[in-house]
PDB file of N, CA and C in Angstrom:
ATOM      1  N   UNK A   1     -62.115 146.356 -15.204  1.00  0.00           N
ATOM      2  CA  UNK A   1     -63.539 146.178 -14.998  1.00  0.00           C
ATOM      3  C   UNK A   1     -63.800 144.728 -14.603  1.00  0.00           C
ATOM      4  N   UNK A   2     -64.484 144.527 -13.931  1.00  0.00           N
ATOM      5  CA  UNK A   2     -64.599 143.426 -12.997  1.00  0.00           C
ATOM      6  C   UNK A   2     -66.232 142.374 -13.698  1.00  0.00           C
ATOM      7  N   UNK A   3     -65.990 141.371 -14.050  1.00  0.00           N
ATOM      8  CA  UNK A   3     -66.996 140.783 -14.632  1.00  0.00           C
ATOM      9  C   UNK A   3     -67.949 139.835 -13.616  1.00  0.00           C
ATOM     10  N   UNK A   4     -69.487 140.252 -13.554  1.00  0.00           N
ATOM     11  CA  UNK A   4     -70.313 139.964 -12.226  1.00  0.00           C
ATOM     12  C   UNK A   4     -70.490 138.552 -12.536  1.00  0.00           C
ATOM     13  N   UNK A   5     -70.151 137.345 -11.646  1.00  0.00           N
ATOM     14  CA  UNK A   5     -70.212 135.874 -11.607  1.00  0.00           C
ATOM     15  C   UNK A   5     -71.955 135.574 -11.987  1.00  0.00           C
ATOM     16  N   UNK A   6     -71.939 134.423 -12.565  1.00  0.00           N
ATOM     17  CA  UNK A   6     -73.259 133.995 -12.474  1.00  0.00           C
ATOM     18  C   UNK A   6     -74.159 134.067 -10.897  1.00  0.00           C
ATOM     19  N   UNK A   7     -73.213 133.979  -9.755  1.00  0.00           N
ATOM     20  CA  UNK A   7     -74.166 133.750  -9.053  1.00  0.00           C
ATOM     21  C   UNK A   7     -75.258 135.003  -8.789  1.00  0.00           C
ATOM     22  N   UNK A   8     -74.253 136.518  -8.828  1.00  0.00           N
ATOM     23  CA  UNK A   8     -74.768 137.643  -8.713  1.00  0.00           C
ATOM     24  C   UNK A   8     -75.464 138.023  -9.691  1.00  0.00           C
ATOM     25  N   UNK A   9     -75.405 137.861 -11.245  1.00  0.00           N
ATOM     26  CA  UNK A   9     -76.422 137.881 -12.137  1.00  0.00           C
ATOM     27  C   UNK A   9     -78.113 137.306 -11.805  1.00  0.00           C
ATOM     28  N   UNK A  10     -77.977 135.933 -11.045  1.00  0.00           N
ATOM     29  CA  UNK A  10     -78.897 135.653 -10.647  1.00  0.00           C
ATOM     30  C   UNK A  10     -80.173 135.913 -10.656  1.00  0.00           C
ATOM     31  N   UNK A  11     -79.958 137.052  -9.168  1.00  0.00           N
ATOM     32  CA  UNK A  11     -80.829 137.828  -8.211  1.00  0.00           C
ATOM     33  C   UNK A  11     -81.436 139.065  -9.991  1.00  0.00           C
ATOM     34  N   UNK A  12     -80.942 139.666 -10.536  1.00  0.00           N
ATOM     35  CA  UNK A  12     -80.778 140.477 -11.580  1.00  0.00           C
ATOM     36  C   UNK A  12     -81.650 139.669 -12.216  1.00  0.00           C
ATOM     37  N   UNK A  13     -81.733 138.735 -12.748  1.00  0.00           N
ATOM     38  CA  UNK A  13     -82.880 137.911 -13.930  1.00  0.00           C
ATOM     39  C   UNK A  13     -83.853 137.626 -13.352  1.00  0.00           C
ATOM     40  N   UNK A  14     -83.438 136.885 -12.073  1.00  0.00           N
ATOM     41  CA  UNK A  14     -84.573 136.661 -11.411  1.00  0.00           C
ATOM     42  C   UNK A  14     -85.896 138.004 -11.527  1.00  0.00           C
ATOM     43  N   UNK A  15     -85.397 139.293 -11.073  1.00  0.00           N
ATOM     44  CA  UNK A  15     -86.422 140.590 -10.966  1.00  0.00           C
ATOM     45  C   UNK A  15     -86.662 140.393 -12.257  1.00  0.00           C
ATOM     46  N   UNK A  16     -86.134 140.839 -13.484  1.00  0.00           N
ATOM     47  CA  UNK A  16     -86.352 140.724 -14.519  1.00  0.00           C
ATOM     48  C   UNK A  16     -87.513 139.809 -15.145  1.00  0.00           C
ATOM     49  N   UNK A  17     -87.361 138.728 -14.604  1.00  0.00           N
ATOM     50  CA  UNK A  17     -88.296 137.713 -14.897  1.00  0.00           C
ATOM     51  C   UNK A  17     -89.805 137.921 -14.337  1.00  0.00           C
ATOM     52  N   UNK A  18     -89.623 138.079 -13.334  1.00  0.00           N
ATOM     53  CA  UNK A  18     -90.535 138.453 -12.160  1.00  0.00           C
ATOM     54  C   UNK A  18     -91.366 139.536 -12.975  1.00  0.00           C
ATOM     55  N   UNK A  19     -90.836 141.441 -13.220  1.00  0.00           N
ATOM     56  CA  UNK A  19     -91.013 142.247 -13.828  1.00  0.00           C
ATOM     57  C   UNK A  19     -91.454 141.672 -15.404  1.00  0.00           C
ATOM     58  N   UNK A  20     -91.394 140.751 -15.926  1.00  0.00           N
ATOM     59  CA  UNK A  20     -91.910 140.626 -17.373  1.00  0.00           C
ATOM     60  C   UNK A  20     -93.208 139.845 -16.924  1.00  0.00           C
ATOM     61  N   UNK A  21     -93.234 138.921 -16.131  1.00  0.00           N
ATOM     62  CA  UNK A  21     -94.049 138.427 -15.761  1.00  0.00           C
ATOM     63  C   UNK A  21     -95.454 138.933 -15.450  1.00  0.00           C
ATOM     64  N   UNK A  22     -95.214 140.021 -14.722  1.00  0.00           N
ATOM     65  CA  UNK A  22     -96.238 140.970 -14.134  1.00  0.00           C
ATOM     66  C   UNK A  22     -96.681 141.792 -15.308  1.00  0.00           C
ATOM     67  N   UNK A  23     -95.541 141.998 -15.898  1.00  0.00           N
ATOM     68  CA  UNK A  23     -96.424 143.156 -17.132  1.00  0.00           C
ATOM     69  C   UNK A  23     -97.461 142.145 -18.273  1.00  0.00           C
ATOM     70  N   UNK A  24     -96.947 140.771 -18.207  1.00  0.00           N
ATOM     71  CA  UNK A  24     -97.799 139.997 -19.066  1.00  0.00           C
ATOM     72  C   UNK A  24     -99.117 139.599 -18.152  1.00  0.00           C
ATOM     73  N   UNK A  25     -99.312 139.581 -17.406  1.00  0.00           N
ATOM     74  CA  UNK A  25    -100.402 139.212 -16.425  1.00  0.00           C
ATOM     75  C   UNK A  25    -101.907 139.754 -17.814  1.00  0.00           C
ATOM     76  N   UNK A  26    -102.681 138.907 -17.402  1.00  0.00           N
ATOM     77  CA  UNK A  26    -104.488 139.666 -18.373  1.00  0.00           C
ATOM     78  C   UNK A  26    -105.046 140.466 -17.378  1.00  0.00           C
ATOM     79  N   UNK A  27    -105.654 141.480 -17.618  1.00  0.00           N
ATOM     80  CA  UNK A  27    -106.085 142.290 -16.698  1.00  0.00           C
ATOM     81  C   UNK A  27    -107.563 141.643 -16.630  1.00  0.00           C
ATOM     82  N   UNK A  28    -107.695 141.638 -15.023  1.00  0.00           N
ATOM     83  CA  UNK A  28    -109.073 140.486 -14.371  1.00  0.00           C
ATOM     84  C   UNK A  28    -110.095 142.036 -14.373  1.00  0.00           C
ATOM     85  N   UNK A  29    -111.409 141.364 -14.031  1.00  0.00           N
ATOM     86  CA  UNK A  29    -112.676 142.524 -14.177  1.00  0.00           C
ATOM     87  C   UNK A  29    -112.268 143.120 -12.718  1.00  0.00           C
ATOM     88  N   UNK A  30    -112.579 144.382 -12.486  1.00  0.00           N
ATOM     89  CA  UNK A  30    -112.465 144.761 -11.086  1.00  0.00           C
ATOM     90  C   UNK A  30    -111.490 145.453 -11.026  1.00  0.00           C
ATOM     91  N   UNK A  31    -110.040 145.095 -11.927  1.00  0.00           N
ATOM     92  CA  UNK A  31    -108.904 145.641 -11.320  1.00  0.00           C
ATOM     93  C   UNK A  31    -108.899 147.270 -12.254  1.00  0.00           C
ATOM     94  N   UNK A  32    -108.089 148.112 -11.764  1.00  0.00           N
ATOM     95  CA  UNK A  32    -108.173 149.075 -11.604  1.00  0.00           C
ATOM     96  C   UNK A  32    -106.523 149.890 -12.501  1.00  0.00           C
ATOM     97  N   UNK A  33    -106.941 150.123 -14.026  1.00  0.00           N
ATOM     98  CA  UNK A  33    -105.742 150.619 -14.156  1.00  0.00           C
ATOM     99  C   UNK A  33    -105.887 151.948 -15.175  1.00  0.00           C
ATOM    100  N   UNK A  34    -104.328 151.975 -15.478  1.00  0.00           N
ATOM    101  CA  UNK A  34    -104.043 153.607 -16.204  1.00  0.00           C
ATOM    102  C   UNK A  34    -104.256 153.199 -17.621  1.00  0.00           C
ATOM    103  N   UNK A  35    -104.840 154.002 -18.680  1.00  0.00           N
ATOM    104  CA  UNK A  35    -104.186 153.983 -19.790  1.00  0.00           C
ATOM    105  C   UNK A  35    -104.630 155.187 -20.453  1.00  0.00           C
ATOM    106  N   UNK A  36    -104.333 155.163 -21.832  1.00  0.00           N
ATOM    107  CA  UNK A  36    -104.790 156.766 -22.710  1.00  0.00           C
ATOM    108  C   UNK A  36    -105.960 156.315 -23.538  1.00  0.00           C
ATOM    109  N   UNK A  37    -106.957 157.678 -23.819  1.00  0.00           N
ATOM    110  CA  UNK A  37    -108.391 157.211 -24.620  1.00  0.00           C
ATOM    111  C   UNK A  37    -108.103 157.909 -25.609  1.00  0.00           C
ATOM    112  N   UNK A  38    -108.219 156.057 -27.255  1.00  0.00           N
ATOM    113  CA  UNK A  38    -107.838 156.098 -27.939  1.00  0.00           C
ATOM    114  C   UNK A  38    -108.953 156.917 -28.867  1.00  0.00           C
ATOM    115  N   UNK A  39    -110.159 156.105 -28.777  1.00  0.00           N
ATOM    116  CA  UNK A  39    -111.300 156.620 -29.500  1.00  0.00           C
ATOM    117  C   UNK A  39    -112.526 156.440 -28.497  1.00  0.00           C
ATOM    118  N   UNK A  40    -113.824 157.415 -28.695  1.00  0.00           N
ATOM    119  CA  UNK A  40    -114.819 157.502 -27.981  1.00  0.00           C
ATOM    120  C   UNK A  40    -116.301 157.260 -28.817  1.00  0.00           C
ATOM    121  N   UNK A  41    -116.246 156.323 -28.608  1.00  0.00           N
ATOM    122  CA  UNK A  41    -117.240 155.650 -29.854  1.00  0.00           C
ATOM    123  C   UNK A  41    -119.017 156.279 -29.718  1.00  0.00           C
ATOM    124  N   UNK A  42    -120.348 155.827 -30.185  1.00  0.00           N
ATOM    125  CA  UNK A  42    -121.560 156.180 -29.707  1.00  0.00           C
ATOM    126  C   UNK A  42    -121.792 155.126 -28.007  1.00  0.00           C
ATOM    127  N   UNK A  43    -121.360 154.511 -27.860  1.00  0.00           N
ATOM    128  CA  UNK A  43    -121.379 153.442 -26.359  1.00  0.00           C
ATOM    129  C   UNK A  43    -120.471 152.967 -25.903  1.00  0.00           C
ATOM    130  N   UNK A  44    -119.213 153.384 -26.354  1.00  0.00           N
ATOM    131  CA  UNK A  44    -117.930 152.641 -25.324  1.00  0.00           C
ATOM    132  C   UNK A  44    -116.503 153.979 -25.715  1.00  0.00           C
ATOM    133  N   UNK A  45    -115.731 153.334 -24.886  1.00  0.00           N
ATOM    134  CA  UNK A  45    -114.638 154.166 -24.545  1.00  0.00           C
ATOM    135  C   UNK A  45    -113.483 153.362 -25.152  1.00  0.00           C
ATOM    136  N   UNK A  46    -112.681 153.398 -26.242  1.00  0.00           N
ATOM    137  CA  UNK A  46    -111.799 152.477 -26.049  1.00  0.00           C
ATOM    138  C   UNK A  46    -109.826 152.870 -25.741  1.00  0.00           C
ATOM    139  N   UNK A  47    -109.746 151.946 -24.242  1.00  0.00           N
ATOM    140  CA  UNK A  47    -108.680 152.701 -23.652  1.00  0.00           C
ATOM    141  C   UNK A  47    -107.408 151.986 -24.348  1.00  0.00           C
ATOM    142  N   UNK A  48    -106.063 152.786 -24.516  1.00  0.00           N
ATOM    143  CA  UNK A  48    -105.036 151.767 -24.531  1.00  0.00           C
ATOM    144  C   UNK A  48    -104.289 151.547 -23.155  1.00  0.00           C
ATOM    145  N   UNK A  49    -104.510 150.327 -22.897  1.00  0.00           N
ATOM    146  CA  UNK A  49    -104.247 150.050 -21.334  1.00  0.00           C
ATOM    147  C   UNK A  49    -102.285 149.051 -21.620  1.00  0.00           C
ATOM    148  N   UNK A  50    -101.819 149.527 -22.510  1.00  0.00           N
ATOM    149  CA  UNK A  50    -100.452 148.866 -22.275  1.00  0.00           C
ATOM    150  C   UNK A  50    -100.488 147.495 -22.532  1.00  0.00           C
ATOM    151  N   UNK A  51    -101.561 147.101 -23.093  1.00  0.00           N
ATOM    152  CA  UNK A  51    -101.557 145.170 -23.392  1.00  0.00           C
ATOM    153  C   UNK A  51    -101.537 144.755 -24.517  1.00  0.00           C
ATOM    154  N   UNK A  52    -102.221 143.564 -24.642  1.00  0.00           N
ATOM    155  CA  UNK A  52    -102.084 143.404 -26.077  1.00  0.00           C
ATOM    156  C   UNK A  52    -102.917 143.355 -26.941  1.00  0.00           C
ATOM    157  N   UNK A  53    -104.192 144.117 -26.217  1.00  0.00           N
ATOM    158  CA  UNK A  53    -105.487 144.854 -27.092  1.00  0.00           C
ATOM    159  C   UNK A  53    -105.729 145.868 -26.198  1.00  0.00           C
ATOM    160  N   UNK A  54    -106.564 146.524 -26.679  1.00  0.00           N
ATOM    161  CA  UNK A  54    -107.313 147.732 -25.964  1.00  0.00           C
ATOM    162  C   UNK A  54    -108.216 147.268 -25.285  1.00  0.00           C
ATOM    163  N   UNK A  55    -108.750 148.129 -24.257  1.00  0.00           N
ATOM    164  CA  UNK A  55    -109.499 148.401 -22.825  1.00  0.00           C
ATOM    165  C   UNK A  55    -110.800 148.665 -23.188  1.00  0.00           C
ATOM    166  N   UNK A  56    -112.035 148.117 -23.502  1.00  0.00           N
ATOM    167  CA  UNK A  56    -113.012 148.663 -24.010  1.00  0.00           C
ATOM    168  C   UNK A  56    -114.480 148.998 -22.630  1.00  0.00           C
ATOM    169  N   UNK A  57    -114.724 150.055 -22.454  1.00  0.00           N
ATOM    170  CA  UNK A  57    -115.676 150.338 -21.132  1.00  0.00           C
ATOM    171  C   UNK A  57    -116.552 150.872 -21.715  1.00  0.00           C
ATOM    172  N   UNK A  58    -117.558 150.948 -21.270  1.00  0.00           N
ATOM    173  CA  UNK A  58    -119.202 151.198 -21.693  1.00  0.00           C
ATOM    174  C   UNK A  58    -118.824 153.061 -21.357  1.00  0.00           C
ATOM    175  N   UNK A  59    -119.064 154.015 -22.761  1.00  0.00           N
ATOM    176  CA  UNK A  59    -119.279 155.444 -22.165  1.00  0.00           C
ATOM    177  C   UNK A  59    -120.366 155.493 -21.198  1.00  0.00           C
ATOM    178  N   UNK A  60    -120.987 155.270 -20.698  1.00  0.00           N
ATOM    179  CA  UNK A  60    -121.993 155.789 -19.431  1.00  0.00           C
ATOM    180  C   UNK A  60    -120.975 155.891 -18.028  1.00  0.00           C
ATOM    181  N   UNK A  61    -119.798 154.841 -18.026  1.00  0.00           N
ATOM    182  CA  UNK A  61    -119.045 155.033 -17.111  1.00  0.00           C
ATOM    183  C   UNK A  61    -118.231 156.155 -16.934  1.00  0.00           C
ATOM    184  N   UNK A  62    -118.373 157.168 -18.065  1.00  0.00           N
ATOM    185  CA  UNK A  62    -117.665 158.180 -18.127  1.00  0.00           C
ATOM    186  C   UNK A  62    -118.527 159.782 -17.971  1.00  0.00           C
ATOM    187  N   UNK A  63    -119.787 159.414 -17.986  1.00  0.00           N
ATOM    188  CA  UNK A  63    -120.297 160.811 -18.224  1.00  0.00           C
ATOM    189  C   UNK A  63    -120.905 161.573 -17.088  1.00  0.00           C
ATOM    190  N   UNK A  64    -120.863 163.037 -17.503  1.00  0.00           N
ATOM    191  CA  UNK A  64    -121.413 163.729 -15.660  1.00  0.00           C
ATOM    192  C   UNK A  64    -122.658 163.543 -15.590  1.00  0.00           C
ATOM    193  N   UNK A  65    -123.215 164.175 -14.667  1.00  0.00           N
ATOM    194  CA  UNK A  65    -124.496 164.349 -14.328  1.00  0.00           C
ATOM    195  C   UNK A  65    -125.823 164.913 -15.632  1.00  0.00           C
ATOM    196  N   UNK A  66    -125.114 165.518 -16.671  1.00  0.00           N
ATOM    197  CA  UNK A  66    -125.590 166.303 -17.147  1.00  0.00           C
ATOM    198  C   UNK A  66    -125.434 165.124 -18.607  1.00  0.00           C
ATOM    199  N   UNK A  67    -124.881 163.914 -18.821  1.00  0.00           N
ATOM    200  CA  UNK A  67    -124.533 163.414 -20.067  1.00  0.00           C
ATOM    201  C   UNK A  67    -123.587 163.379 -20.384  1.00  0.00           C
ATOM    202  N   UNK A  68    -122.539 164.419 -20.229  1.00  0.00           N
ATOM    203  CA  UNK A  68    -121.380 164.533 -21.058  1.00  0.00           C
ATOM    204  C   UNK A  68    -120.695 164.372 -20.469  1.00  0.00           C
ATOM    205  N   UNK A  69    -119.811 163.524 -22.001  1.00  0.00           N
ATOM    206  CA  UNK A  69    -118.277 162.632 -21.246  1.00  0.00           C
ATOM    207  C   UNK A  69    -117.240 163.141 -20.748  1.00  0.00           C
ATOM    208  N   UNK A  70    -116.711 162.710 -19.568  1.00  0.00           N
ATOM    209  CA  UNK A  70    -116.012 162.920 -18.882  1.00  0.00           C
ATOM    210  C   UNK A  70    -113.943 162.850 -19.361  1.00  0.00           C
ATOM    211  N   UNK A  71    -114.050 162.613 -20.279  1.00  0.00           N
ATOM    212  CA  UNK A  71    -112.714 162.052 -20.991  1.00  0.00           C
ATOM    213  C   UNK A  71    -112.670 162.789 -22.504  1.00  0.00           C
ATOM    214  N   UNK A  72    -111.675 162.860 -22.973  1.00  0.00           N
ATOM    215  CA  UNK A  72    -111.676 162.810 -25.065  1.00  0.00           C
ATOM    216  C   UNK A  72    -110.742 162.055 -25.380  1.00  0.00           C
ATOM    217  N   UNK A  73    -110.339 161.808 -26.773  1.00  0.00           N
ATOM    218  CA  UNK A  73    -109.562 161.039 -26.717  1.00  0.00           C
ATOM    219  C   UNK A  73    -108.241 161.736 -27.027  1.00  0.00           C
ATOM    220  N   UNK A  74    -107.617 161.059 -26.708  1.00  0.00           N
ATOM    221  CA  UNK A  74    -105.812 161.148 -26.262  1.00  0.00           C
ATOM    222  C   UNK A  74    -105.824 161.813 -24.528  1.00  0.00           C
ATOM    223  N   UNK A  75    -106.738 162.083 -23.607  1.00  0.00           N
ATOM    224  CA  UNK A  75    -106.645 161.598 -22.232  1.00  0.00           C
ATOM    225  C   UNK A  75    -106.207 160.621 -21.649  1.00  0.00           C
TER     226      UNK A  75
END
């Protein structure tokens, strides 16, 4: 078995680094992501968006035409 030189490890940490990097990023207003709905409170939604708190959105952003929410939780 052949042991990969530092130089080729490199490129390998480098992504790595890169990839941790990105997952630590704060999520800015506007941006647009996935997560699961933990609880659905009387005025907000609160999502787990993969960070290092939860996603909290106003329920009105969730409901149909008629009032009712569009989500439950564990969606």
């Amino acid at each position: 078995m052949e042991k990969a030189l530092p130089e080729q490890m490199s490129g390998g940490e480098n992504d790595f680094e890169s990839l941790m990097e990105e997952s630590l990023k704060a999520p800015r207003p506007g941006d647009v992501l996935v997560g699961r709905v933990l609880l659905i409170t009387r005025d907000s939604v609160i999502i787990d968006i993969n960070y290092k708190c939860e996603g909290q959105v106003p329920l009105a952003e969730f409901l149909d035409h008629e009032g009712h929410p569009t989500v439950r939780e564990g969606d």
